[in-house]
C-alpha atoms as a PDB file:
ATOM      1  CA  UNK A   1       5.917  -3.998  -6.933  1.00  0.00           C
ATOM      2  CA  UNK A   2       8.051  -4.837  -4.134  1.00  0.00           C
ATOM      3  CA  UNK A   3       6.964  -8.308  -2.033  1.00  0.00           C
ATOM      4  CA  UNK A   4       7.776  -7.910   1.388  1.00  0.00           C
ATOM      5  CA  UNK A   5       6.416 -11.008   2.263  1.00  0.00           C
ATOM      6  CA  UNK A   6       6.895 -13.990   0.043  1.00  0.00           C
ATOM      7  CA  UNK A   7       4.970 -16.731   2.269  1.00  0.00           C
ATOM      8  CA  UNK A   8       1.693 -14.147   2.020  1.00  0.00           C
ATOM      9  CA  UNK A   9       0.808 -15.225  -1.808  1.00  0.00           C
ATOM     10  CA  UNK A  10      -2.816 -14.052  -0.940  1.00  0.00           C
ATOM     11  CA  UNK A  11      -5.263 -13.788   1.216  1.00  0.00           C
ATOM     12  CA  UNK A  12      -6.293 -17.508   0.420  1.00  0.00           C
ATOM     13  CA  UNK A  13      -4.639 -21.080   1.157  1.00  0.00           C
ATOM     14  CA  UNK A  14      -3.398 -22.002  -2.426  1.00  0.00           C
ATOM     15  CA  UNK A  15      -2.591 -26.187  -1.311  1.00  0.00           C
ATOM     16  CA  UNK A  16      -4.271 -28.076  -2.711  1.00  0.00           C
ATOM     17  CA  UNK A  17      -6.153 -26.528  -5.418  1.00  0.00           C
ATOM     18  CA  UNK A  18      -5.618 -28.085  -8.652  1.00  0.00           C
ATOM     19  CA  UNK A  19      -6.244 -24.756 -10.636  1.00  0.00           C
ATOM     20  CA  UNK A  20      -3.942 -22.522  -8.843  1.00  0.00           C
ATOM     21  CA  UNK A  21      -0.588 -22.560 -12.283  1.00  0.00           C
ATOM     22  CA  UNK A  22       2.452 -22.706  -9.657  1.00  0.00           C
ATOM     23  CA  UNK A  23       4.595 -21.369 -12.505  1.00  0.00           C
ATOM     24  CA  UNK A  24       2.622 -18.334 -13.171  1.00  0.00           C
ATOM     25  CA  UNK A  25       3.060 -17.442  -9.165  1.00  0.00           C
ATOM     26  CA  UNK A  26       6.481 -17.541  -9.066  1.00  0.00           C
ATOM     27  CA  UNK A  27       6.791 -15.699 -12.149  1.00  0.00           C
ATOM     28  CA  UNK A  28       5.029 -12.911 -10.660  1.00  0.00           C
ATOM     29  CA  UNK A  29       6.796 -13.456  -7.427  1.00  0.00           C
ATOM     30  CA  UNK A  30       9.860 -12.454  -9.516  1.00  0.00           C
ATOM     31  CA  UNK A  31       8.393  -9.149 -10.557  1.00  0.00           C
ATOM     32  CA  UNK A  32       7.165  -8.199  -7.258  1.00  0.00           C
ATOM     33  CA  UNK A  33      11.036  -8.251  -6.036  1.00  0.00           C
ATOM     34  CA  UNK A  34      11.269  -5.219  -7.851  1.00  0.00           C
ATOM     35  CA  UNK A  35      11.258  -1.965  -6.622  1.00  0.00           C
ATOM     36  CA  UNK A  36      11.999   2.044  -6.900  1.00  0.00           C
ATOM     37  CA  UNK A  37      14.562   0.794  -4.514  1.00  0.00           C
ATOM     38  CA  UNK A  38      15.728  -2.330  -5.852  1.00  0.00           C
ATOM     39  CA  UNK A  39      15.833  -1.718  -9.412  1.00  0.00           C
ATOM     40  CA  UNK A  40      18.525  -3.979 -10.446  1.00  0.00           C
ATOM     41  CA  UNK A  41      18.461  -7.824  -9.216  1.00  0.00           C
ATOM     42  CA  UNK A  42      20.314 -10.649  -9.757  1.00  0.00           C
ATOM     43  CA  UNK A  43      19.070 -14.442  -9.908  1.00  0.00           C
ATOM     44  CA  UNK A  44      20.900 -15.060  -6.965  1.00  0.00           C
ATOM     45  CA  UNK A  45      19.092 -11.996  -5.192  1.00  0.00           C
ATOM     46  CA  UNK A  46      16.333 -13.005  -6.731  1.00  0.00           C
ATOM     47  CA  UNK A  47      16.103 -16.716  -5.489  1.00  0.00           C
ATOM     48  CA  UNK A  48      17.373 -14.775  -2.117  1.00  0.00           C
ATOM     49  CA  UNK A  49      14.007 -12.600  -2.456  1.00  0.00           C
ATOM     50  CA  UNK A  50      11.661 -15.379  -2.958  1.00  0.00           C
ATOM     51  CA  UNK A  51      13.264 -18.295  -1.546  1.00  0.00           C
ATOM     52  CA  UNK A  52      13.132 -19.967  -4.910  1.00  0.00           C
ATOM     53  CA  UNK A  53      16.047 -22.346  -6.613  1.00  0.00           C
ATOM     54  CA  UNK A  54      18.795 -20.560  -8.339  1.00  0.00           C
ATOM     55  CA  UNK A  55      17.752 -22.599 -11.308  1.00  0.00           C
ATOM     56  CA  UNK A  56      14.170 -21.884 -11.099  1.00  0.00           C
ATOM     57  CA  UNK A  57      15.037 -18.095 -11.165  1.00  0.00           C
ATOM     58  CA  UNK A  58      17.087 -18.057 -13.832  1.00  0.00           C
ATOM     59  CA  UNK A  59      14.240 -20.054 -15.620  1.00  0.00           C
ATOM     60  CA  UNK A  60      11.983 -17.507 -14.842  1.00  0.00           C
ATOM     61  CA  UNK A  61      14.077 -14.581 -15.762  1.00  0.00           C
ATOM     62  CA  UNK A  62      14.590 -15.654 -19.323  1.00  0.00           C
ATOM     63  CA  UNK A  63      11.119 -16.355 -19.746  1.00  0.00           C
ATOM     64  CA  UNK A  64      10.240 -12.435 -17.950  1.00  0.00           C
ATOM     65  CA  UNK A  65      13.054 -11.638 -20.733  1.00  0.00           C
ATOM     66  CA  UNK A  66      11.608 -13.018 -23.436  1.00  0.00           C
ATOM     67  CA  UNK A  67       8.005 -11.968 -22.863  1.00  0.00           C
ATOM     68  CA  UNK A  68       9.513  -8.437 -22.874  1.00  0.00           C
ATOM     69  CA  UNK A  69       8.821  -7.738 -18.791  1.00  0.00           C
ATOM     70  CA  UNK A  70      12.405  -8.214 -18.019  1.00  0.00           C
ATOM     71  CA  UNK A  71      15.805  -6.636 -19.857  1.00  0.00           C
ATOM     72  CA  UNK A  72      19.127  -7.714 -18.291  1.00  0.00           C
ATOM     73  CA  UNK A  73      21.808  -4.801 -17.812  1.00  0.00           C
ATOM     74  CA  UNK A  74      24.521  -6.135 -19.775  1.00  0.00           C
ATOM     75  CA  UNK A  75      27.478  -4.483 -17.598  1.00  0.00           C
ATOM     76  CA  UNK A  76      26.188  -5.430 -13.958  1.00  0.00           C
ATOM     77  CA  UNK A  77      24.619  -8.853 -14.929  1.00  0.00           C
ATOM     78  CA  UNK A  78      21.415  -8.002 -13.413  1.00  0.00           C
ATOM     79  CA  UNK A  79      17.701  -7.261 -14.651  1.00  0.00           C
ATOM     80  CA  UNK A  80      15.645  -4.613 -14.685  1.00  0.00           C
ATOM     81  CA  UNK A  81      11.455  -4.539 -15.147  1.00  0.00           C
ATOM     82  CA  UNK A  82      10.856  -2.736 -18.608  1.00  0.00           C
ATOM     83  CA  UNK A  83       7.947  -0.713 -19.633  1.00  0.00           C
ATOM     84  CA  UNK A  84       6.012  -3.129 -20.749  1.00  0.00           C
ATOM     85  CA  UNK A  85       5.102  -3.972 -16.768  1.00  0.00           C
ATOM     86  CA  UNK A  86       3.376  -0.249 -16.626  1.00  0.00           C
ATOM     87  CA  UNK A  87       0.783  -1.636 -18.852  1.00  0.00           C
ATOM     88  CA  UNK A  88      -0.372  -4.371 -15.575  1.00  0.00           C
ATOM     89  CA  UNK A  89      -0.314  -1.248 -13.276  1.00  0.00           C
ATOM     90  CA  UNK A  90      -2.251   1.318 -15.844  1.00  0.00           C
ATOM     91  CA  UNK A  91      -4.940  -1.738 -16.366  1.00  0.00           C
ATOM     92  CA  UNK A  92      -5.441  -1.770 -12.546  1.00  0.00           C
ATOM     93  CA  UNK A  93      -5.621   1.875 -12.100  1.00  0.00           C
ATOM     94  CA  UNK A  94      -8.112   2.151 -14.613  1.00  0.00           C
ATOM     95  CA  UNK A  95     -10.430   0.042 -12.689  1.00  0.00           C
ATOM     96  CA  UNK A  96     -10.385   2.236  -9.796  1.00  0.00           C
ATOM     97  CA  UNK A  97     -11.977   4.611 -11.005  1.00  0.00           C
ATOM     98  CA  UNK A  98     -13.755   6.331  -7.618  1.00  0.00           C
ATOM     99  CA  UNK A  99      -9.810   7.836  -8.438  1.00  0.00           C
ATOM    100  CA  UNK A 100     -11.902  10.308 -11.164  1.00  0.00           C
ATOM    101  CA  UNK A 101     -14.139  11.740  -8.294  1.00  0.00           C
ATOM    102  CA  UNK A 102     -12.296  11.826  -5.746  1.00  0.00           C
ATOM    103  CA  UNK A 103      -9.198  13.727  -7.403  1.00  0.00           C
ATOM    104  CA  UNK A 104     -10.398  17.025  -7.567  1.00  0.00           C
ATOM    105  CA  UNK A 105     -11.418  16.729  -4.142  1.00  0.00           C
ATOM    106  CA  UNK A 106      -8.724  15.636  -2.611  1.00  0.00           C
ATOM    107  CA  UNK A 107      -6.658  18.708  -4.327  1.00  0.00           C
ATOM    108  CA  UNK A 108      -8.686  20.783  -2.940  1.00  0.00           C
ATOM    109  CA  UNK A 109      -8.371  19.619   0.373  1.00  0.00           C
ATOM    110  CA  UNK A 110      -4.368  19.709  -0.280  1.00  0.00           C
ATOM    111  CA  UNK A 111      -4.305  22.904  -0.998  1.00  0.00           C
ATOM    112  CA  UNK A 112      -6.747  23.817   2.010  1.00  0.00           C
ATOM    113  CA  UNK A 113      -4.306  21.397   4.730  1.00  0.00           C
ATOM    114  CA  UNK A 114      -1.111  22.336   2.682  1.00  0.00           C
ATOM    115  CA  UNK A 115      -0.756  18.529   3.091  1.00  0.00           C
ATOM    116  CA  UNK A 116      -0.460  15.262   1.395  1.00  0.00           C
ATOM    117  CA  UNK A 117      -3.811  13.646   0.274  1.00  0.00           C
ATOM    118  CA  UNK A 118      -3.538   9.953  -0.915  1.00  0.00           C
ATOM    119  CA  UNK A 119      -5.899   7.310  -1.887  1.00  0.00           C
ATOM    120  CA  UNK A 120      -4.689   3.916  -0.947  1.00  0.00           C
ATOM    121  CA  UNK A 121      -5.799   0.114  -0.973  1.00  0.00           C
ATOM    122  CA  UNK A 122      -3.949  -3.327   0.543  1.00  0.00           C
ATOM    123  CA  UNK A 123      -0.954  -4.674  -1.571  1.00  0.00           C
ATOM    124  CA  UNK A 124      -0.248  -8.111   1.293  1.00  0.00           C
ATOM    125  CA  UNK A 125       0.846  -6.990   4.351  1.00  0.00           C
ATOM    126  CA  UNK A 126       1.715  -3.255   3.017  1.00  0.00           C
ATOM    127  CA  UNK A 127      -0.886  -0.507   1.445  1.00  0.00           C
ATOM    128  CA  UNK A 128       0.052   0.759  -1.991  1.00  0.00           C
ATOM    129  CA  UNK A 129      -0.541   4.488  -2.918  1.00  0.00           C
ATOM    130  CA  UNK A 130      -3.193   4.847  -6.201  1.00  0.00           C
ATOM    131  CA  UNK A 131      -3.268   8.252  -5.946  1.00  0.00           C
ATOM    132  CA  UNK A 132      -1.412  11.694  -4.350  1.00  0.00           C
ATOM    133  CA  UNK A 133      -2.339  15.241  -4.603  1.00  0.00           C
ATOM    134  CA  UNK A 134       0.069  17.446  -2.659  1.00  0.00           C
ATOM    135  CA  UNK A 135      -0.169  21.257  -2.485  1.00  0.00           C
ATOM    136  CA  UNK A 136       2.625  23.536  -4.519  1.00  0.00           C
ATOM    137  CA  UNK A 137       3.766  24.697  -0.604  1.00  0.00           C
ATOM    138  CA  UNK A 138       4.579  20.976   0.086  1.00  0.00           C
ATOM    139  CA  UNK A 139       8.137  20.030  -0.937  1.00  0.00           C
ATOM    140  CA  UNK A 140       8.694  17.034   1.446  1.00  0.00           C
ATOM    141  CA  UNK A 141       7.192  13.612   1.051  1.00  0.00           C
ATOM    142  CA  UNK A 142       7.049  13.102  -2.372  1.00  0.00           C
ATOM    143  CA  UNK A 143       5.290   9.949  -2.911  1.00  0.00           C
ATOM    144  CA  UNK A 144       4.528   7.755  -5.949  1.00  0.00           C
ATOM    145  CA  UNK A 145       1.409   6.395  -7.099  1.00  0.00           C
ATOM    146  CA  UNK A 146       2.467   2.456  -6.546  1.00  0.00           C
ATOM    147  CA  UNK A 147       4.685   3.326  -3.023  1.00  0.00           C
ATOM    148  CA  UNK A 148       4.061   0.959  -0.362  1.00  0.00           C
ATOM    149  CA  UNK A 149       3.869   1.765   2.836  1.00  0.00           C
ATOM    150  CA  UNK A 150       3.546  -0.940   6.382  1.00  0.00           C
ATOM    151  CA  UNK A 151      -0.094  -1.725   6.921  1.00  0.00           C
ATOM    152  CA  UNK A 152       0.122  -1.242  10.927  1.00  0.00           C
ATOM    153  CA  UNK A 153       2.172   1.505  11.584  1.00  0.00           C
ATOM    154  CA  UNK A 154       0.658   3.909   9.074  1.00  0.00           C
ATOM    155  CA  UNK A 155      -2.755   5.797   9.322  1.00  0.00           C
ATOM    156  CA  UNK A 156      -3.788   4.974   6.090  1.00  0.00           C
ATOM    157  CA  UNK A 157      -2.980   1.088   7.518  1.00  0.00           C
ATOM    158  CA  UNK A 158      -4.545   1.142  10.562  1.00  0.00           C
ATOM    159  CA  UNK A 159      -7.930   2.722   9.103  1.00  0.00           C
ATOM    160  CA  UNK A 160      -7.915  -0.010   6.549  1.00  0.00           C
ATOM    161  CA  UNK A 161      -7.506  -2.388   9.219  1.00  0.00           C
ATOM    162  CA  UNK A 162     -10.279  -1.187  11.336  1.00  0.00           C
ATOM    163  CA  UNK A 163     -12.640  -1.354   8.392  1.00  0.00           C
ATOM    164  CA  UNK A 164     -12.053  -4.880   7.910  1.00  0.00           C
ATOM    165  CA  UNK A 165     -14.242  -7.701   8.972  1.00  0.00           C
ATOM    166  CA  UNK A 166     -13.009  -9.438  11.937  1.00  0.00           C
ATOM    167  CA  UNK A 167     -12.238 -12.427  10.584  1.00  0.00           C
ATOM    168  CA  UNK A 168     -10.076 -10.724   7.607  1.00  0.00           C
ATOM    169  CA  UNK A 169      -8.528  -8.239  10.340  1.00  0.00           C
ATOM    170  CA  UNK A 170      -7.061 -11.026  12.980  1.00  0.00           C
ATOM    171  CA  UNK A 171      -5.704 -13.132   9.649  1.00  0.00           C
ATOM    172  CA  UNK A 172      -3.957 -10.441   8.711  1.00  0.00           C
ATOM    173  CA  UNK A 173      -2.761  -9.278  11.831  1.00  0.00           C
ATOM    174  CA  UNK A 174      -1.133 -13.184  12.466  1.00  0.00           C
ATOM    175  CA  UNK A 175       0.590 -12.997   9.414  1.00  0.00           C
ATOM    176  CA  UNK A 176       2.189  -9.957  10.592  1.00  0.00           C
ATOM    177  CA  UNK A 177       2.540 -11.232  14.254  1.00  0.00           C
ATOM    178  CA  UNK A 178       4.696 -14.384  12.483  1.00  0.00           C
ATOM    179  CA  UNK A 179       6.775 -11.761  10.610  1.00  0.00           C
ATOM    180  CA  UNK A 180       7.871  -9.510  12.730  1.00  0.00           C
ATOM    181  CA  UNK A 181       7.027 -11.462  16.523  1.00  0.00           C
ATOM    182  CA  UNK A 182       9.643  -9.286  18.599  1.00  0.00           C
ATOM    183  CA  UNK A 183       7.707  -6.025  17.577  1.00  0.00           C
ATOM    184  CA  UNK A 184       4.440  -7.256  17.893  1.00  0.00           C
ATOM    185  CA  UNK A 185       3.782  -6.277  21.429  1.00  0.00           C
ATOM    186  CA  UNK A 186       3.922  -2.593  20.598  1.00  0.00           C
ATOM    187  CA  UNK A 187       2.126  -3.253  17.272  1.00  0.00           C
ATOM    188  CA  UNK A 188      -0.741  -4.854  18.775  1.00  0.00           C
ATOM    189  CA  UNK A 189      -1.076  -1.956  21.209  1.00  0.00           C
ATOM    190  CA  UNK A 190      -0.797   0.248  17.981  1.00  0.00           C
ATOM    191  CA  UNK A 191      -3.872  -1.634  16.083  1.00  0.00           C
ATOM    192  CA  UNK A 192      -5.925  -1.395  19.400  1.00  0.00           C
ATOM    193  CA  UNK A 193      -5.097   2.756  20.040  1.00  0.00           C
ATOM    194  CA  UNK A 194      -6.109   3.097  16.562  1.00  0.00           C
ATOM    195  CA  UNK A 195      -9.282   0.630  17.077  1.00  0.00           C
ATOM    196  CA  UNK A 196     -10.268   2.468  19.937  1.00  0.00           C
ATOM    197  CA  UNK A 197     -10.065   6.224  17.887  1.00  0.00           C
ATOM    198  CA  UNK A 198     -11.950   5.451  15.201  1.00  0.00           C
ATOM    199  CA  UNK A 199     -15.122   4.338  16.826  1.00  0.00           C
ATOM    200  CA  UNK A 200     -14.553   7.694  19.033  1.00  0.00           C
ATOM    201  CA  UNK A 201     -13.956   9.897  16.087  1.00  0.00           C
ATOM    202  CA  UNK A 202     -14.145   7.569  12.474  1.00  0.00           C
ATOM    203  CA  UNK A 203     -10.537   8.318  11.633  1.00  0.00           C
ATOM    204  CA  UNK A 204      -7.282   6.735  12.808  1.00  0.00           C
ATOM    205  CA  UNK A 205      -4.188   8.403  13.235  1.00  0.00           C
ATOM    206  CA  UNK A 206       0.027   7.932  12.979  1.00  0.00           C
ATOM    207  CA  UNK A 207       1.945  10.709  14.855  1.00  0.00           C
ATOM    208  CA  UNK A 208       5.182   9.604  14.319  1.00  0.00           C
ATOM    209  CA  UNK A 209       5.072   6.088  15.091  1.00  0.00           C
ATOM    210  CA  UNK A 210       5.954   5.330  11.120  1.00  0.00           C
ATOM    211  CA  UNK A 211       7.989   8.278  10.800  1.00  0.00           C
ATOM    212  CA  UNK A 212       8.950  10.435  13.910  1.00  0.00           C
ATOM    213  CA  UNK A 213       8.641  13.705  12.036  1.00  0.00           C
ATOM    214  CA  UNK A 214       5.285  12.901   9.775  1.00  0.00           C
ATOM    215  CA  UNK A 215       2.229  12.493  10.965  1.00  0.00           C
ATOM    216  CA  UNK A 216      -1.194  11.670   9.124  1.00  0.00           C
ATOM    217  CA  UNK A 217      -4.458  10.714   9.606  1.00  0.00           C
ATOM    218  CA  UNK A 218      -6.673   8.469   7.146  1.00  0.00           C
ATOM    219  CA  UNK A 219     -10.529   6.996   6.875  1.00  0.00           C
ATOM    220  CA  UNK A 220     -11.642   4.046   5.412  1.00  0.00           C
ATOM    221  CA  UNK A 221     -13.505   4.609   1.875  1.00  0.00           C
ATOM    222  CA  UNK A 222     -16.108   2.089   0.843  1.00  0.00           C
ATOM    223  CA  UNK A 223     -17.350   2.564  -2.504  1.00  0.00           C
ATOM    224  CA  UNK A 224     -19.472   0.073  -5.387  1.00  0.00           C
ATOM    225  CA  UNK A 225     -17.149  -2.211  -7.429  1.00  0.00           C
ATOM    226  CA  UNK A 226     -13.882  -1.573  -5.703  1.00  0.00           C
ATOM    227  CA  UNK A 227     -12.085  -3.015  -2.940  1.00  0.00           C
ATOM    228  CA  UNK A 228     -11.795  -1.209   0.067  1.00  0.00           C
ATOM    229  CA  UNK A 229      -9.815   2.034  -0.091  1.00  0.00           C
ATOM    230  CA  UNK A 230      -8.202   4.324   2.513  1.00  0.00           C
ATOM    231  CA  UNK A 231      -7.743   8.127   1.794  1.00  0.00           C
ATOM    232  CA  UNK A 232      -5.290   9.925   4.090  1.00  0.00           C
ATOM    233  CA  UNK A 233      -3.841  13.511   4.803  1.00  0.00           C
ATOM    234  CA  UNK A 234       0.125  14.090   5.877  1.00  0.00           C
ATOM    235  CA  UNK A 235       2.457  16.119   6.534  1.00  0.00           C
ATOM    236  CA  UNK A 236       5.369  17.351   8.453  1.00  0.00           C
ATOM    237  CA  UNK A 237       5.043  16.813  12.396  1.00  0.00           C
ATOM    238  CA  UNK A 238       4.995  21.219  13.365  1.00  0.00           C
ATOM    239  CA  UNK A 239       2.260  21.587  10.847  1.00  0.00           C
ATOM    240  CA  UNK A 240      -0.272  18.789  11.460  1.00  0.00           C
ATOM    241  CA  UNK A 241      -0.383  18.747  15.015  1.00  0.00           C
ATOM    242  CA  UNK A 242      -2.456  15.955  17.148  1.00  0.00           C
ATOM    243  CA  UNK A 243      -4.755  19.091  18.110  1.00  0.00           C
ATOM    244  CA  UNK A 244      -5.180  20.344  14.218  1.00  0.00           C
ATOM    245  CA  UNK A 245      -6.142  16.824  13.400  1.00  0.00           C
ATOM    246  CA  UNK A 246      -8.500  16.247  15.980  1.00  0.00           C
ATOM    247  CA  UNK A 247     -10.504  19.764  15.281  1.00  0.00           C
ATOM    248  CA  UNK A 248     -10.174  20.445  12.063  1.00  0.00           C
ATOM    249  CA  UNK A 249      -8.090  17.678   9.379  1.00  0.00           C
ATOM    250  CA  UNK A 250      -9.856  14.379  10.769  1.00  0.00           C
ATOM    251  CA  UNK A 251     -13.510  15.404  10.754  1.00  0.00           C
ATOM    252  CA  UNK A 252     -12.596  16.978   7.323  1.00  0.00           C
ATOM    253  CA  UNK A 253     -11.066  14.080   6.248  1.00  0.00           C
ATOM    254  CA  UNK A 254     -14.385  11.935   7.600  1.00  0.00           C
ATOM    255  CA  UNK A 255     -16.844  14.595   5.056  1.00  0.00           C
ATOM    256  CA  UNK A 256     -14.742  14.207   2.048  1.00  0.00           C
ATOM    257  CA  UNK A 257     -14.707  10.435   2.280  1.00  0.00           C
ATOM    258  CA  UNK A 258     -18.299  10.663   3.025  1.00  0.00           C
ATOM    259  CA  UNK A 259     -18.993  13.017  -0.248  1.00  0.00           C
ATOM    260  CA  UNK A 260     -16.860  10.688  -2.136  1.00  0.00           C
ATOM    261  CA  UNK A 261     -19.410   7.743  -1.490  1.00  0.00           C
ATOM    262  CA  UNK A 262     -22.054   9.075  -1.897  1.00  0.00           C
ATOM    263  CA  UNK A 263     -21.043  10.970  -5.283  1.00  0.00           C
ATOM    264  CA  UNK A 264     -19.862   7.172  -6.356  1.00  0.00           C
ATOM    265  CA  UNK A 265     -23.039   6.320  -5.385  1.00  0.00           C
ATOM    266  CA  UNK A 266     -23.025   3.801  -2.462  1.00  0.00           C
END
């Protein structure tokens, strides 16, 4: 739920349109501040988070209170999201449900890789896990269904990226140029490497560059009624080697996404 990016609302320009309820943005602004790693805020951190008034906040936070999304902490003065959020996220994850079929699959292939199998989609500039299946010989990265990860240094990123439309691609990619314009150099060259491997092999790959001692590898997954997914396999650098990707885990990975279409029946 965390917003990295405040000035990314969507993937549209909002000015202008006379429907768009500014209220109801910034009230979900708020929520998106919040995070496994951020799990009490302030209205000052808040306002700090989403560049919004101090009175606004507070506005909003008694509102988030009173609909029953928000609970303040009485002895540090700040909020906390309640339960009552979990019903958004359940409602989403319901919809995806290509999660059914592919679940038992990507176990499988956990268990086979000893590695971490996700499903994944775009959350702004990041891509949010909606599923994980991890072998019982895994005990490292122990990722949450809802963890966000960057969209261009990650596999699971980079294949979404190079599934995208053009158009849809190079927006994103300025918005993330603006951001972060001191890094961009190396993460342009990043996008391009990973451009280049998946017309050669139909999967992109990460060794390291998110995480020196993971590395991963992830294809795009294009089934009916959903938006564009990613599934990915990681793991610890020694075990999933550049050379065990490219001969065995990517081409795997490339057949189960495969078998997952065509069993959701694109």
């Amino acid at each position: 739920m965390q917003n990295n990016d405040a000035s990314v609302p969507g993937a549209g320009d909002t000015d202008g349109d006379r429907q768009f309820v500014t209220a109801l943005a910034r009230g979900l602004e708020v929520l998106r501040c919040f995070s496994a790693q951020n799990r009490l805020l302030s209205n000052g951190e808040l306002a700090a988070r989403t560049g919004l008034a101090k009175s606004t906040v507070s506005r909003l936070t008694h509102t988030l209170v009173q609909l029953g999304y928000l609970k303040l902490d009485e002895a540090s003065g700040r909020y906390r999201v309640t339960p009552a959020v979990l019903a958004l996220g359940h409602a989403a994850l319901g919809n995806v449900r290509v999660r059914e079929i592919a679940r038992p699959l990507m176990q499988d292939l956990a268990e086979y890789a000893h590695a971490l199998v996700s499903l994944a989609t775009r959350d702004r500039l990041n891509m949010i896990y909606l599923e994980n299946c991890r072998p019982r010989s895994l005990v490292t990265l122990k990722v949450s269904t809802g963890t966000q990860l960057p969209i261009t240094t990650t596999s699971i990123g980079r294949a979404f990226l190079c599934a995208l439309p053009a158009a849809e691609r190079d927006f994103l990619l300025a918005q993330v140029n603006r951001r972060e314009p001191e890094d961009w150099p190396e993460i342009e060259a990043g996008v391009q490497h990973a451009m280049d491997e998946y017309r050669a092999h139909g999967y992109c790959t990460s060794l390291g560059d998110w995480n020196r001692d993971t590395n991963a590898v992830a294809v795009p997954l294009t089934c009916p009624d959903h938006d564009l997914l990613v599934l990915s396999a990681s793991g610890p650098a020694f075990a999933l080697t550049a050379e065990r990707i490219e001969k065995d885990l990517g081409p795997r990975l490339v057949y189960l996404a495969r078998s997952i279409e065509a069993a959701a029946g694109t």
